[in-house]
Protein backbone atom coordinates (compact mmCIF):
# COMPACT_ATOMS: atom_id res chain seq x y z
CA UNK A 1 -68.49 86.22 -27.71
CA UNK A 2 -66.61 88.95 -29.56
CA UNK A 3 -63.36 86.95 -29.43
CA UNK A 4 -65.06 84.06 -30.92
CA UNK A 5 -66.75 85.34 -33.85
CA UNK A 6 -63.08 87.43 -34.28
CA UNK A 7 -61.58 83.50 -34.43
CA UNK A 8 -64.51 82.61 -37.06
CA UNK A 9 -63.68 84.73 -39.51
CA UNK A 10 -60.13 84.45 -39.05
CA UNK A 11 -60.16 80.68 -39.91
CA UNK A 12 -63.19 81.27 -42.31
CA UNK A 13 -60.32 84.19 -44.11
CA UNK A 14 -56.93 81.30 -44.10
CA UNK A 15 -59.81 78.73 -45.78
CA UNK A 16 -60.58 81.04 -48.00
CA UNK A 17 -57.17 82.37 -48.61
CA UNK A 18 -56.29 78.78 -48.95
CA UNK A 19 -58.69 77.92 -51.34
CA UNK A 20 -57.91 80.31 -54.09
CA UNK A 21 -53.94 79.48 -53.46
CA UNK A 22 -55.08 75.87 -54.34
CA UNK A 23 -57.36 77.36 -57.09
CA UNK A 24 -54.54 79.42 -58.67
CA UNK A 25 -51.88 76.61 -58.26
CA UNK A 26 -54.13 74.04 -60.13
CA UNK A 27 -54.79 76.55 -62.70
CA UNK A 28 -51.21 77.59 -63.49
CA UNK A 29 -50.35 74.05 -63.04
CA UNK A 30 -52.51 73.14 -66.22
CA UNK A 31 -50.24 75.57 -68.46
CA UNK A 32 -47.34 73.78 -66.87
CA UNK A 33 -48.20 70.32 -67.73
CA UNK A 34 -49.68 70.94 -70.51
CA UNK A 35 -50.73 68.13 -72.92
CA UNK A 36 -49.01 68.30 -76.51
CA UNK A 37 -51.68 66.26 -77.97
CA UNK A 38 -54.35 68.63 -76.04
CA UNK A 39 -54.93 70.61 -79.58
CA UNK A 40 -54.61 67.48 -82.16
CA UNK A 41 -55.13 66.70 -84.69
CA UNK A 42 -54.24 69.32 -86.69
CA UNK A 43 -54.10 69.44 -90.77
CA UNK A 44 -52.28 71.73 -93.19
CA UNK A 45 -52.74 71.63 -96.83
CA UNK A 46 -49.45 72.32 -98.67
CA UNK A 47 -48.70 73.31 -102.05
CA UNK A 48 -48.69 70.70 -105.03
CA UNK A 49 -45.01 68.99 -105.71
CA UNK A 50 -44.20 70.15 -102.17
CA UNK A 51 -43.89 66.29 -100.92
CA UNK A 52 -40.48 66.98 -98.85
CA UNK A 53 -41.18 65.42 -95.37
CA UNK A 54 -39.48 67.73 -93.12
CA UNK A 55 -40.97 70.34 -94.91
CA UNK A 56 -44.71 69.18 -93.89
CA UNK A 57 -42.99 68.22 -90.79
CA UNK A 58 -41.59 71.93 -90.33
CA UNK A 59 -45.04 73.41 -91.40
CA UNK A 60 -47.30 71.67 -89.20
CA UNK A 61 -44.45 72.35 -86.06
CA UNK A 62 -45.18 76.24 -87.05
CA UNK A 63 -48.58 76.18 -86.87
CA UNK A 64 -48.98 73.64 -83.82
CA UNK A 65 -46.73 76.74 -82.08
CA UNK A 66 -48.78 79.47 -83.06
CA UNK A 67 -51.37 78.41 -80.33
CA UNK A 68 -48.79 78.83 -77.57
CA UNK A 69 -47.69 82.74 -79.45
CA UNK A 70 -51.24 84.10 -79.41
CA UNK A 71 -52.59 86.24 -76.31
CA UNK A 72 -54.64 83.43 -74.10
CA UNK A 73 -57.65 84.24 -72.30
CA UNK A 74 -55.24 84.84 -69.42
CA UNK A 75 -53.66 87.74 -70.85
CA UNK A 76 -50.03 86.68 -71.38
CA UNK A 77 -48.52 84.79 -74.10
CA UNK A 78 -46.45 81.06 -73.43
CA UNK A 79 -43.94 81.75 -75.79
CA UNK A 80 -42.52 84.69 -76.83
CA UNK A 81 -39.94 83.26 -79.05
CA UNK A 82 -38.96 80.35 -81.07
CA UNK A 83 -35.75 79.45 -81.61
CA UNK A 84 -33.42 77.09 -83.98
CA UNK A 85 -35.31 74.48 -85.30
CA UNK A 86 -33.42 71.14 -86.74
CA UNK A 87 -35.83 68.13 -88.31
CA UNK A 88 -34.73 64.89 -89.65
CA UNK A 89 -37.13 62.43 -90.91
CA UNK A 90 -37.03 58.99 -88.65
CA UNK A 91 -39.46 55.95 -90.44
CA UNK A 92 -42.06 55.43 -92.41
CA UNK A 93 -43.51 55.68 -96.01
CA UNK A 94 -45.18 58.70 -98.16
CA UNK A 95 -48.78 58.07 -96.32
CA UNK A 96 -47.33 57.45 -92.88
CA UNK A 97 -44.18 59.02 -91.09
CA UNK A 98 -42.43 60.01 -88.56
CA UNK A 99 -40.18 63.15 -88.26
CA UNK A 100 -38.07 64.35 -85.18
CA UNK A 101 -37.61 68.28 -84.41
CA UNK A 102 -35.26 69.67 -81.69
CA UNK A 103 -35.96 73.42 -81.04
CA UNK A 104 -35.62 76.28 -78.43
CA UNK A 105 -38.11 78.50 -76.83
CA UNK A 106 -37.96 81.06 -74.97
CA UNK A 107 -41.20 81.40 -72.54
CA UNK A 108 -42.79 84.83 -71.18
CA UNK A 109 -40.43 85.26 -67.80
CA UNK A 110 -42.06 85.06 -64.61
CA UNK A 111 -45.69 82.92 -66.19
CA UNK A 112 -43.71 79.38 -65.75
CA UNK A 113 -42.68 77.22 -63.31
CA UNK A 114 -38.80 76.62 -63.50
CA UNK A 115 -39.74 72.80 -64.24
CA UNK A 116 -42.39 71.56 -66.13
CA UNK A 117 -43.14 68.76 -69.66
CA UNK A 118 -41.10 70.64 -72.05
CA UNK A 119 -38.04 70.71 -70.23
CA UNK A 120 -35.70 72.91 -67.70
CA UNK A 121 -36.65 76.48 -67.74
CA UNK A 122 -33.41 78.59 -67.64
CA UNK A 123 -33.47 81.83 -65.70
CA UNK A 124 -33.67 83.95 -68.59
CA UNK A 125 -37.03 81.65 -70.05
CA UNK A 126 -35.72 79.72 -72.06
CA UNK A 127 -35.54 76.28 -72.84
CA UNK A 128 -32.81 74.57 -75.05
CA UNK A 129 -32.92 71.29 -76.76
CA UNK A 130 -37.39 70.39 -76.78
CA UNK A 131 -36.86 67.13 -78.46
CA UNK A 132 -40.26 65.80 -80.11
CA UNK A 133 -41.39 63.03 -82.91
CA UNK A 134 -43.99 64.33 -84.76
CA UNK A 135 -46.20 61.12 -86.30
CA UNK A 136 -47.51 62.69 -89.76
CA UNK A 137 -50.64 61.14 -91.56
CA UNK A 138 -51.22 61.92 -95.11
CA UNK A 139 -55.18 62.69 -95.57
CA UNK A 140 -54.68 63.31 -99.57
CA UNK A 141 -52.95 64.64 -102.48
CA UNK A 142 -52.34 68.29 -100.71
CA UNK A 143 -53.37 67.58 -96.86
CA UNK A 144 -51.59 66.30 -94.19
CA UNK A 145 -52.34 65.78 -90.25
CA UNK A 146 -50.36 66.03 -87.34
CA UNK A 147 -51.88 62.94 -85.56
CA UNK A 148 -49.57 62.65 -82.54
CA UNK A 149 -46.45 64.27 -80.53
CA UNK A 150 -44.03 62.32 -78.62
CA UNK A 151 -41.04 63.46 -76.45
CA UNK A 152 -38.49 62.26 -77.90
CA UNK A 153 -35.53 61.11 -75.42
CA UNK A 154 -32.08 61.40 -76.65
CA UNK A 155 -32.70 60.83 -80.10
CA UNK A 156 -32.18 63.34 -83.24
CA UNK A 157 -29.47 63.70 -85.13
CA UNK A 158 -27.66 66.69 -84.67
CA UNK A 159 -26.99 66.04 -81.20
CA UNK A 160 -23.76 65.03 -79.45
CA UNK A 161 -22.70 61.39 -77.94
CA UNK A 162 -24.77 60.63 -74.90
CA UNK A 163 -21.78 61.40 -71.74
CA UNK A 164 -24.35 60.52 -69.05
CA UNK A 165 -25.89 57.12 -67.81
CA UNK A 166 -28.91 56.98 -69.53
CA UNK A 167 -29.35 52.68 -68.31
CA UNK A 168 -33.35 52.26 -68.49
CA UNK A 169 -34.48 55.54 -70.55
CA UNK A 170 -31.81 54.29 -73.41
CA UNK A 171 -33.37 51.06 -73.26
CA UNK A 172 -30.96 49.42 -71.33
CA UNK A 173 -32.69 46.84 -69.34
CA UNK A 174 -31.58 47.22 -65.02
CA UNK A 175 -32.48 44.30 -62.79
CA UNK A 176 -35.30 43.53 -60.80
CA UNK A 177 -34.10 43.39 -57.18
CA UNK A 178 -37.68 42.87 -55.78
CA UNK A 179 -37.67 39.20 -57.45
CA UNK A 180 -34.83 37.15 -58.01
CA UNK A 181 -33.01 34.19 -57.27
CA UNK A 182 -29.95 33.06 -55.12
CA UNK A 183 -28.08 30.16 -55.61
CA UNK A 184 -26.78 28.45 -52.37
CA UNK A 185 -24.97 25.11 -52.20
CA UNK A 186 -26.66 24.26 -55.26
CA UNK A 187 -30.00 24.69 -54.14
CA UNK A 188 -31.92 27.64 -56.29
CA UNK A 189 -34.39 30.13 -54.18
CA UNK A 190 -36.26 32.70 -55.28
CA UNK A 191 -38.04 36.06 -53.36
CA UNK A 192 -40.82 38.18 -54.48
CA UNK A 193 -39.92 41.12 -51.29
CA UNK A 194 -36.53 42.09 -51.71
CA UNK A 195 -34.89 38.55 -49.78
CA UNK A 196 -37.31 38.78 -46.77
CA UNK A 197 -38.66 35.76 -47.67
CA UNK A 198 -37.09 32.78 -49.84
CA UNK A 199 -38.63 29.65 -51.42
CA UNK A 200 -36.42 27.08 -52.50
CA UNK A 201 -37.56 25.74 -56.08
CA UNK A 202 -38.01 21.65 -55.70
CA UNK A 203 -35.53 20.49 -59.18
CA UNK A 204 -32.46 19.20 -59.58
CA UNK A 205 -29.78 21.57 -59.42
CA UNK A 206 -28.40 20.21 -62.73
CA UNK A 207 -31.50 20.21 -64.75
CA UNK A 208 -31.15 24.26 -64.78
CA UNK A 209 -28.20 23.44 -67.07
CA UNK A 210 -28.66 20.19 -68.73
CA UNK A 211 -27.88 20.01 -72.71
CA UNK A 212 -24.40 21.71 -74.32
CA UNK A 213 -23.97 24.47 -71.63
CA UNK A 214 -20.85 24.45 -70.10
CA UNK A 215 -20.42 27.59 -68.56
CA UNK A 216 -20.53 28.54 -64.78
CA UNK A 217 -23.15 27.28 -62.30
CA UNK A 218 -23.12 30.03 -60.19
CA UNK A 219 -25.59 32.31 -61.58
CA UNK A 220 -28.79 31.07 -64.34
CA UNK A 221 -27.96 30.80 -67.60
CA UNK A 222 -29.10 34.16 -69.38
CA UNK A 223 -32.42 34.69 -70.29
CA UNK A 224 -33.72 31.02 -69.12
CA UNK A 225 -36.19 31.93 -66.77
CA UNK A 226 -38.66 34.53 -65.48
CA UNK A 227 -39.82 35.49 -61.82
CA UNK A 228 -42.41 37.65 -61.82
CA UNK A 229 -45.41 37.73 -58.77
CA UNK A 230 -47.81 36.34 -61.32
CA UNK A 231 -45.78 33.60 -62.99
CA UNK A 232 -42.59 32.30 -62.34
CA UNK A 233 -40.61 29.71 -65.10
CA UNK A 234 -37.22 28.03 -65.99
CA UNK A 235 -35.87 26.41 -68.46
CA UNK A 236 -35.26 22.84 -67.32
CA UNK A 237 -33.63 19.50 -69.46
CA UNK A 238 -32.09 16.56 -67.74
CA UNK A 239 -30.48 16.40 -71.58
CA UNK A 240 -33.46 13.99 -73.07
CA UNK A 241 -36.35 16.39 -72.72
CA UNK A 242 -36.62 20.20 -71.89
CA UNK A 243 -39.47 20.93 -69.77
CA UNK A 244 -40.44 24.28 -68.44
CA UNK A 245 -41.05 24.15 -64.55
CA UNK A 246 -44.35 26.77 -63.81
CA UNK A 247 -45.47 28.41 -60.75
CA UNK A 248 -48.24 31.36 -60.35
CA UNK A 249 -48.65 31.20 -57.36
CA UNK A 250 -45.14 32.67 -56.21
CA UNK A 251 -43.68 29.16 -56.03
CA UNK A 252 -45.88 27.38 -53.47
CA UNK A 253 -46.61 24.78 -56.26
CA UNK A 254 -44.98 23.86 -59.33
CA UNK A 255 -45.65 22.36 -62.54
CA UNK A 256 -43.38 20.32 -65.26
CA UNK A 257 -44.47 21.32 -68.72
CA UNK A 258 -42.88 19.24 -71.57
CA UNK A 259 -41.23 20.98 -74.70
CA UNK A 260 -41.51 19.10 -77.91
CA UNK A 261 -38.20 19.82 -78.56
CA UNK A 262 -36.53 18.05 -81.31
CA UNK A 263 -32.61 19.68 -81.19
CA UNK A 264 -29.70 17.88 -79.51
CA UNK A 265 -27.25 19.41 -76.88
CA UNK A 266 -29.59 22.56 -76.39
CA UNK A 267 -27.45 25.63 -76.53
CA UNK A 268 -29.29 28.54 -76.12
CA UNK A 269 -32.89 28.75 -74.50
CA UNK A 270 -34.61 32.16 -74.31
CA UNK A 271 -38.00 32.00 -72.27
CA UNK A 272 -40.22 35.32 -72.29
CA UNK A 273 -43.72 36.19 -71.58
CA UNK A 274 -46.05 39.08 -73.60
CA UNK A 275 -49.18 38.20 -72.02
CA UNK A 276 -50.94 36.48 -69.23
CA UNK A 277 -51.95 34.31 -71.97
CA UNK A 278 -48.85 34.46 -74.85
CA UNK A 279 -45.40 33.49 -74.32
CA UNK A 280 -42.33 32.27 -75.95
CA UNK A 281 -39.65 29.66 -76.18
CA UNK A 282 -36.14 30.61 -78.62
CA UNK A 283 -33.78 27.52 -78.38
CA UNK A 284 -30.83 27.04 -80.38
CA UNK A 285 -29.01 23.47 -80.32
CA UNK A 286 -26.81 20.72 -82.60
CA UNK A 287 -23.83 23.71 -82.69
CA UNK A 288 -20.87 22.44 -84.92
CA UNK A 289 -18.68 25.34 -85.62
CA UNK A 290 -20.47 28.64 -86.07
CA UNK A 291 -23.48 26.94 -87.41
CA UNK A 292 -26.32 24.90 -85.21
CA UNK A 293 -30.06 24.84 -85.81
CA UNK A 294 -32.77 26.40 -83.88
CA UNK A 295 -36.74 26.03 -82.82
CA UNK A 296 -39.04 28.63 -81.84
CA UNK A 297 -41.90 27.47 -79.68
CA UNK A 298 -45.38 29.81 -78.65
CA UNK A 299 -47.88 29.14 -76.01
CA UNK A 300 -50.88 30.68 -75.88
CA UNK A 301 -52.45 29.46 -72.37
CA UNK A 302 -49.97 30.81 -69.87
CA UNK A 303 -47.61 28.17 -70.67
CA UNK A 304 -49.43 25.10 -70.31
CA UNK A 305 -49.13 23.65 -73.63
CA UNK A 306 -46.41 24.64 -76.04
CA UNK A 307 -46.23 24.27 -79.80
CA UNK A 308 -43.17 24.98 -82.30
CA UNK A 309 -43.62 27.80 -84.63
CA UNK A 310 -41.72 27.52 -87.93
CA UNK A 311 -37.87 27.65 -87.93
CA UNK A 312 -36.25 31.05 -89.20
CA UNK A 313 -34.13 29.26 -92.09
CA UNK A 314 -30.95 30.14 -90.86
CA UNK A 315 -28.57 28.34 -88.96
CA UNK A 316 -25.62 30.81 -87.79
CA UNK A 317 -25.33 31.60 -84.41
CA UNK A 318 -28.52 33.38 -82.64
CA UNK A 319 -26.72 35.74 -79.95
CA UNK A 320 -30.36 37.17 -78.70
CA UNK A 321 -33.88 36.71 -79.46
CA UNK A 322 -37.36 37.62 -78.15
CA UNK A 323 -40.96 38.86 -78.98
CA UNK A 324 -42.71 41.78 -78.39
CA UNK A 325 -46.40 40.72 -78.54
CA UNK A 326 -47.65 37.43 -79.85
CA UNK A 327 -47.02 38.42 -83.13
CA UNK A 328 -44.00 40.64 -83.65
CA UNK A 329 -40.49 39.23 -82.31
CA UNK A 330 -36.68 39.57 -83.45
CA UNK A 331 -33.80 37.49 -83.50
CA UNK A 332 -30.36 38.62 -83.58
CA UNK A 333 -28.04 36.33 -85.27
CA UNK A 334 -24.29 38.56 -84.29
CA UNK A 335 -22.97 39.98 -87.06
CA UNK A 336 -22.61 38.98 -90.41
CA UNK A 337 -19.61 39.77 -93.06
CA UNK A 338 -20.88 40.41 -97.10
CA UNK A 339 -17.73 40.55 -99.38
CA UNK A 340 -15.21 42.92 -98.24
CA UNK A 341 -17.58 45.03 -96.64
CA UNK A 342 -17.36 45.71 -93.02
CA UNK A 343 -19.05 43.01 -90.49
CA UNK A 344 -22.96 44.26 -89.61
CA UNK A 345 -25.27 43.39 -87.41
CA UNK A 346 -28.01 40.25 -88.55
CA UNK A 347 -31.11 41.38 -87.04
CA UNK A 348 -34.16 39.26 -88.21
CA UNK A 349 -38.34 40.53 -87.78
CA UNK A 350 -41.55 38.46 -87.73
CA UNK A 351 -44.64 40.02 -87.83
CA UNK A 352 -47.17 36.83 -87.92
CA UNK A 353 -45.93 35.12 -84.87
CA UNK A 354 -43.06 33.35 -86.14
CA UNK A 355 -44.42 31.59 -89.61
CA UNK A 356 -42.40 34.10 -91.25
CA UNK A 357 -38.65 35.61 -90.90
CA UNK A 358 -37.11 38.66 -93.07
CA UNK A 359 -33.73 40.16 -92.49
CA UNK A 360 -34.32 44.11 -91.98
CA UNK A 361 -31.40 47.08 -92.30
CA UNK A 362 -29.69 48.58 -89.87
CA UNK A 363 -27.43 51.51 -90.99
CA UNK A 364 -24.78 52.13 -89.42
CA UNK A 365 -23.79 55.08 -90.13
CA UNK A 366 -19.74 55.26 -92.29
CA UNK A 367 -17.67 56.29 -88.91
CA UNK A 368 -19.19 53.52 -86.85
CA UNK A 369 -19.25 50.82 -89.62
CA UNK A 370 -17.25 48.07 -88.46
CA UNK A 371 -17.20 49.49 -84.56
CA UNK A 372 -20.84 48.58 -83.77
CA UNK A 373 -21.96 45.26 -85.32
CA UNK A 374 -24.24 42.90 -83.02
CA UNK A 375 -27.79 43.80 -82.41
CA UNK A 376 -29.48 43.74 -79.07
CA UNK A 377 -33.26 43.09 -78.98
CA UNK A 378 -35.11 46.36 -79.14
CA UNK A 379 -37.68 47.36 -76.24
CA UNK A 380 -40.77 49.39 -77.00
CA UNK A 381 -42.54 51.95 -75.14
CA UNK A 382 -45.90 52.08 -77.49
CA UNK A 383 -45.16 52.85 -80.69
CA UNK A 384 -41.78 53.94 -80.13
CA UNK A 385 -39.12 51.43 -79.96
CA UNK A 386 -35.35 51.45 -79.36
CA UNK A 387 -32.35 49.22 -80.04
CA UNK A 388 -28.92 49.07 -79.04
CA UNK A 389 -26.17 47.68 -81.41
CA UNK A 390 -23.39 46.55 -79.18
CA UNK A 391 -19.41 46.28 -80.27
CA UNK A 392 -19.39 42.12 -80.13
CA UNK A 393 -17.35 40.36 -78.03
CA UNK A 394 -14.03 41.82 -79.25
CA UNK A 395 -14.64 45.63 -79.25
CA UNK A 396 -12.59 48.12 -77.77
CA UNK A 397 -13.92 51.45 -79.17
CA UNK A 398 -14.14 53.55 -76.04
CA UNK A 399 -13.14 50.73 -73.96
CA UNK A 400 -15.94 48.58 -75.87
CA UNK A 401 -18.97 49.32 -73.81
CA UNK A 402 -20.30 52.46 -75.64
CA UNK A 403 -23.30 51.28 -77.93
CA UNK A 404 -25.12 52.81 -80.73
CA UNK A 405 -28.83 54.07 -79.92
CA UNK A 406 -31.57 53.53 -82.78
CA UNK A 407 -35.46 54.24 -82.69
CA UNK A 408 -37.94 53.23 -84.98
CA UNK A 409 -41.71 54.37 -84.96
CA UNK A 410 -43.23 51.47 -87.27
CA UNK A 411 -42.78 48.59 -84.83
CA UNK A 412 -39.42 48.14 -85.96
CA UNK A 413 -39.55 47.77 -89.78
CA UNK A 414 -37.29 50.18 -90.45
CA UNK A 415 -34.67 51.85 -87.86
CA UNK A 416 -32.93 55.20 -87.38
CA UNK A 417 -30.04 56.04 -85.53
CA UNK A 418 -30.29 58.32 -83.10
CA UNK A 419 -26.99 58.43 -80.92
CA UNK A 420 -24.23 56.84 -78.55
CA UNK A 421 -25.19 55.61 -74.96
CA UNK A 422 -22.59 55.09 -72.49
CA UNK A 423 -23.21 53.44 -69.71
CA UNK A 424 -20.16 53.47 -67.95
CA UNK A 425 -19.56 57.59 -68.85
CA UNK A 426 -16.18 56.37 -70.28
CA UNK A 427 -16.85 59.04 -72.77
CA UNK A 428 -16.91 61.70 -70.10
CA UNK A 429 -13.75 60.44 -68.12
């Protein structure tokens, strides 16, 4: 009886024990992950004629810190010291804008876990290189608000050349192995688990490349298709009519949807979906020389009916093109020479779906001018977008695979650069 109630309070003591552990990890674990929006918004009223943006930027940084500096009800302080601070502004107006900070802290030894959201604790505490965008609202005349913090990846100036694959986080797109497509003796399949199972798709092999394309048959023309679980298209044209060929139900039936397409010897055909509902058709077509017209055509029932938007109103060479939501989508037209400047990248931004077109900047900045000149179509992780601007097809700088990184936070109106990616780490060879 003895030996039993001994065993009771034995296992009753390692729940216990086990209990606070859990208790103590989950409450340490809170500093560690701690939320930077947690404490916003915060507002700071400046002095009048002080309108510099990093200068808000730099006060409102100070002041979010201060939280972090002051004795907690725990007793011990986050951060004990701050150290060099570097802001740049990135986008935006006077009532709206973006600024990024990098900055080093150093963090009360021995309180934080060697990992957590800010970044790598070293030994000593600190932690080098906190990279934030800091998305500034201004409330009046005097006031501004620190609406939102983002952790920013890679991007402010100040920093060197990117020497390590970055591939997806610098917004370079890696493929899908889960679904794709094989070609086999002319006969396209397609998998949704990795190649455990394949479904052949019921079309002519030659209607995958009907129209001008003259390229290799071995592998889809970029960009004409999309295989996803819930919908799966291509690009089809038997060189009279382009159709788009629709499945949703992971190919075990198929559709033909016509394309009022209007444009001989189709070129170029860019097929993309934003929505379950909203997608997207870019085709280019009638090349002579470095000049051929294209059509832009939107769906808004899964692809069941497609009409053409209205044209962009130029007719050079579209290299890339795509949208981001129903409404805002870019085309890249290569690069484009002005005088004796340089040759720069032609990157064009609707806003209303396609009605309407304008041309928007990219600066490159004076030791790159010339090197990187073709833009890529950005990718957007919320409001934060990124775009690479590739050497064209002739660049050698760095064995011509290095691009140039920019971000924008205004949904791509206006664009920043931020750095270098490298994905083949040429640069550190």
């Amino acid at each position: 009886m003895k030996n039993t109630n001994k065993q009771k309070l034995v296992i009753g003591s390692i729940l216990l024990l086990f209990v606070i552990v859990v208790g103590i990890q989950k409450y340490y674990s809170n500093f560690y992950e701690e939320d930077l929006n947690k404490s916003l918004p915060l507002t700071v009223t400046v002095a009048t004629g002080e309108q510099d943006q990093e200068m808000i930027a730099n006060q409102l940084w100070f002041q979010y810190l201060r939280q972090f500096q002051e004795t907690t009800t725990s007793s011990w302080k986050r951060i004990t010291q701050v150290g060099s601070s570097q802001f740049q502004v990135l986008a935006g107006d006077e009532q709206q804008f973006a600024v990024g900070v990098t900055f080093d802290v150093t963090l009360e030894t021995g309180k934080w876990s060697a990992h957590h959201n800010w970044g790598k604790v070293a030994k000593d505490g600190t932690i080098k290189g906190i990279q934030w965008t800091l998305r500034i609202k201004k409330m009046d005349k005097t006031s501004y608000t620190l609406e939102v913090i983002e952790k920013t990846s890679q991007a402010v100036s100040g920093l060197d050349p990117v020497k390590d694959i970055y591939q997806k986080k610098a917004g370079i797109n890696l493929p899908d192995e889960t679904n794709r497509y094989q070609i086999v003796n002319q006969v396209l399949k397609i998998t949704y688990d990795n190649g455990e199972h394949w479904r052949t798709v019921p079309v002519d092999f030659n209607d995958f490349f009907g129209g001008a394309y003259n390229g290799s048959k071995q592998e889809l023309i970029e960009g004409s298709y999309v295989i996803t679980p819930e919908r799966t298209a291509f690009v089809i044209s038997d060189n009279k009519m382009v159709r788009i060929l629709l499945s949703s139900d992971k190919g075990e039936t198929w559709s033909e949807v016509p394309v009022p397409n209007k444009l001989p010897g189709i070129r170029m055909r860019l097929l993309g979906f934003t929505s379950e509902q909203h997608g997207y058709l870019i085709l280019t077509g009638d090349k002579t020389m470095s000049w051929e017209a294209n059509a832009i055509f939107k769906t808004n029932d899964g692809g069941k009916i497609w009409q053409e938007s209205d044209q962009i109103g130029e007719q050079r060479l579209i290299t890339g093109g795509g949208f981001i939501n129903d409404q805002l989508g870019f085309v890249s037209f290569g690069s484009i020479n002005v005088m004796d400047q340089p040759p720069r990248p032609s990157l064009y931004r609707t806003t209303d779906g396609g009605k309407n077109w304008a041309e928007i900047e990219v600066p490159i900045p004076a030791e790159y001018k010339g090197i990187f000149i073709q833009a890529e179509i950005p990718s957007f992780d919320g409001s934060q977008g990124t775009l690479l601007i590739n050497q064209g097809p002739s660049g050698d700088y760095q064995g011509g695979k290095v691009m140039a990184r920019y971000i924008s936070v205004d949904e791509g109106a206006t664009w920043t650069f931020a750095n270098l990616v490298d994905p083949d780490n040429v640069m550190g060879k």
